[in-house]
N, C-alpha and C. Protein backbone atom coordinates (compact mmCIF):
# COMPACT_ATOMS: atom_id res chain seq x y z
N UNK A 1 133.04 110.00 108.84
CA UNK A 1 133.24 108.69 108.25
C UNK A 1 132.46 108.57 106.94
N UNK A 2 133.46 108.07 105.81
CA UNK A 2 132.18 107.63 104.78
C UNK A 2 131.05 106.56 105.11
N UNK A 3 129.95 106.68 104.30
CA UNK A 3 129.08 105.47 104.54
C UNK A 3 128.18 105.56 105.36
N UNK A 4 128.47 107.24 106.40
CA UNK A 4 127.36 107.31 107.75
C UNK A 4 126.11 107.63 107.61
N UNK A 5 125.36 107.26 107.70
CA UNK A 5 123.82 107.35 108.01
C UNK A 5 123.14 106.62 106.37
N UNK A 6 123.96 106.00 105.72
CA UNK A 6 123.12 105.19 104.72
C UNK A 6 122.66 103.85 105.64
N UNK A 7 121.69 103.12 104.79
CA UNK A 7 121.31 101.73 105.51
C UNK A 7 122.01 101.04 104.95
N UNK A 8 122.37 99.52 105.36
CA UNK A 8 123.07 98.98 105.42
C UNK A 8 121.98 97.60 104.39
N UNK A 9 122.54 96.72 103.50
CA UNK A 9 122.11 95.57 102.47
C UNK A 9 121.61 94.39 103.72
N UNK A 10 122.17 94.48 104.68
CA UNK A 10 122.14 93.10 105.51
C UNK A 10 121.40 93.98 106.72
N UNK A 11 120.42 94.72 106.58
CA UNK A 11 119.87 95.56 107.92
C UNK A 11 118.57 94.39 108.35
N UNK A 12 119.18 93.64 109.02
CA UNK A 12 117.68 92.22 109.36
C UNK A 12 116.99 93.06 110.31
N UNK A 13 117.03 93.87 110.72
CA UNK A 13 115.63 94.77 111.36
C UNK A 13 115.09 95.15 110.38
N UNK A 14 115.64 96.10 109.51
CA UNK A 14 114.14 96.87 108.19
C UNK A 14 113.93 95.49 107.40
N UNK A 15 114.92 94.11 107.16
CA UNK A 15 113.90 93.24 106.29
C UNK A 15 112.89 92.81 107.15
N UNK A 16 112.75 92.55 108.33
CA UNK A 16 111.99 91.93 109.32
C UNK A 16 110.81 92.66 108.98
N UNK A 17 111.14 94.34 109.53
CA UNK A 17 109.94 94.94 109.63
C UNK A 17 109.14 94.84 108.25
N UNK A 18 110.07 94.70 107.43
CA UNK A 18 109.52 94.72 106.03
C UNK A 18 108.08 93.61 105.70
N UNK A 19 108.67 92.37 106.16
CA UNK A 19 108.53 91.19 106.01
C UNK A 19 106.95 91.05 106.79
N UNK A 20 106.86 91.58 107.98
CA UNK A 20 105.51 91.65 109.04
C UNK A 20 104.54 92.78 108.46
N UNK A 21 104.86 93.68 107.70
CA UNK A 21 104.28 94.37 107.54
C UNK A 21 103.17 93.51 106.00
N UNK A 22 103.98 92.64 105.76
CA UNK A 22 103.10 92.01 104.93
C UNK A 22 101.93 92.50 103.66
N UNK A 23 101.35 91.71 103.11
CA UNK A 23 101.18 92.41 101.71
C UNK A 23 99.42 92.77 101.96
N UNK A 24 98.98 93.64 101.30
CA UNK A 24 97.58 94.04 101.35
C UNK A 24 97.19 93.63 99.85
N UNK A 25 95.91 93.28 100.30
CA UNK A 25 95.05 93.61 99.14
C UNK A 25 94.52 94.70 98.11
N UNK A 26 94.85 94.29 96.43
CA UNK A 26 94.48 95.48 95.98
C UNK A 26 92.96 95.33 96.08
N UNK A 27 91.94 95.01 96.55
CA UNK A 27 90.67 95.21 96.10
C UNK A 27 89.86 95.78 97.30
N UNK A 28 90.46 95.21 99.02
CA UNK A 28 90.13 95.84 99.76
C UNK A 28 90.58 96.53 100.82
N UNK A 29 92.00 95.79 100.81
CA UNK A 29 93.01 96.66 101.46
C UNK A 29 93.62 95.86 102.84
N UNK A 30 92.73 94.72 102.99
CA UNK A 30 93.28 93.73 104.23
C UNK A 30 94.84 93.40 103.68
N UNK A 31 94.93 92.47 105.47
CA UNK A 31 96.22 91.72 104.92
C UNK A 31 96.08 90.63 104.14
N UNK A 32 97.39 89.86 103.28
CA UNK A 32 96.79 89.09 102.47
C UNK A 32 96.81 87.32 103.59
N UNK A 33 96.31 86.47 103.77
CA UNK A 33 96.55 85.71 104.41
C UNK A 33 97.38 83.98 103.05
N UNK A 34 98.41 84.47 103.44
CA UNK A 34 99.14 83.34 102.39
C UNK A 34 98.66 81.39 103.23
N UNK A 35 98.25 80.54 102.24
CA UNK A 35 98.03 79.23 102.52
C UNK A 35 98.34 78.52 101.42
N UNK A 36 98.88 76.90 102.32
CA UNK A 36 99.66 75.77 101.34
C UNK A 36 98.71 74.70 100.80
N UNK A 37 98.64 74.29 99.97
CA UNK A 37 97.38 73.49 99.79
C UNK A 37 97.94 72.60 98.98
N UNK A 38 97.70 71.11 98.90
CA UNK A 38 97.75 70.58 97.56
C UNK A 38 96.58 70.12 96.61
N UNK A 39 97.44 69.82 95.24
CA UNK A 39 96.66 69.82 94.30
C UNK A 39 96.05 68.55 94.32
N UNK A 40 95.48 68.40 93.23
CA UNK A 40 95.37 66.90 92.82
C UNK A 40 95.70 65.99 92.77
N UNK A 41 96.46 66.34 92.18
CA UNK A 41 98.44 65.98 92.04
C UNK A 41 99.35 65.58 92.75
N UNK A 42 98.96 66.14 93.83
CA UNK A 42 99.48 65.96 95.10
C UNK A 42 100.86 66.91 94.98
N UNK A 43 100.36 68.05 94.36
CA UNK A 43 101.89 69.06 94.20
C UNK A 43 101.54 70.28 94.97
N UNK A 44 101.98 70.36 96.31
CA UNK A 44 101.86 72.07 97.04
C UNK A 44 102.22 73.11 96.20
N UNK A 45 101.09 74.31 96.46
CA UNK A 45 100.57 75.30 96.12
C UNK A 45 100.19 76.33 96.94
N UNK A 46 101.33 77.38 97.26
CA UNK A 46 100.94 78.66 97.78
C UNK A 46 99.83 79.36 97.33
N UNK A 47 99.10 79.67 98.60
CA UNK A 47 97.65 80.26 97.94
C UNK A 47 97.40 81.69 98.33
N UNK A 48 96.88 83.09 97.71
CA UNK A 48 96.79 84.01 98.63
C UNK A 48 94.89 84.17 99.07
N UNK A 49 95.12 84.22 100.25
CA UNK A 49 93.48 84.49 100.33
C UNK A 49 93.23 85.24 101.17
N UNK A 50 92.23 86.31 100.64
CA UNK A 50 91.80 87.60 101.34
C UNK A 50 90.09 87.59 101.26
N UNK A 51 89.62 88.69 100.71
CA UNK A 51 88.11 88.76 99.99
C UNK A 51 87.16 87.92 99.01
N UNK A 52 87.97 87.33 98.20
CA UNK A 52 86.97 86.45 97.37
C UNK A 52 87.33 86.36 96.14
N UNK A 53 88.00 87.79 95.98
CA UNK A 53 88.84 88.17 94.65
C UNK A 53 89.61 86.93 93.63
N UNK A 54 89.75 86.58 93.41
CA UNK A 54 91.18 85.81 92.32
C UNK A 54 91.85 87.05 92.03
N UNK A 55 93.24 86.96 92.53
CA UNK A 55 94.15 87.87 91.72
C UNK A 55 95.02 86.92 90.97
């Protein structure tokens, strides 16, 4: 068959796994822990927080 053993655009298992495997830190290598916060402003703001770093 053509097409056999490529992955597939809509494979929701490898985005899943993708997705949990989640992002590390470049400075120490944890996971990154993503948080919503608002401003002043009162305008939400995805935050990443790991080590102490500002990236």
């Amino acid at each position: 068959m053509a097409g056999e053993g490529k992955k597939s655009k809509t494979n929701v298992a490898a985005r899943q796994e993708a997705k949990a495997a989640g992002q590390k830190c470049r400075y120490c290598g944890k996971k990154v822990e993503v948080v919503m916060t608002l401003t002043a402003t009162g305008r939400k703001q995805m935050v990443r927080k790991c080590c102490g770093a500002s990236a």
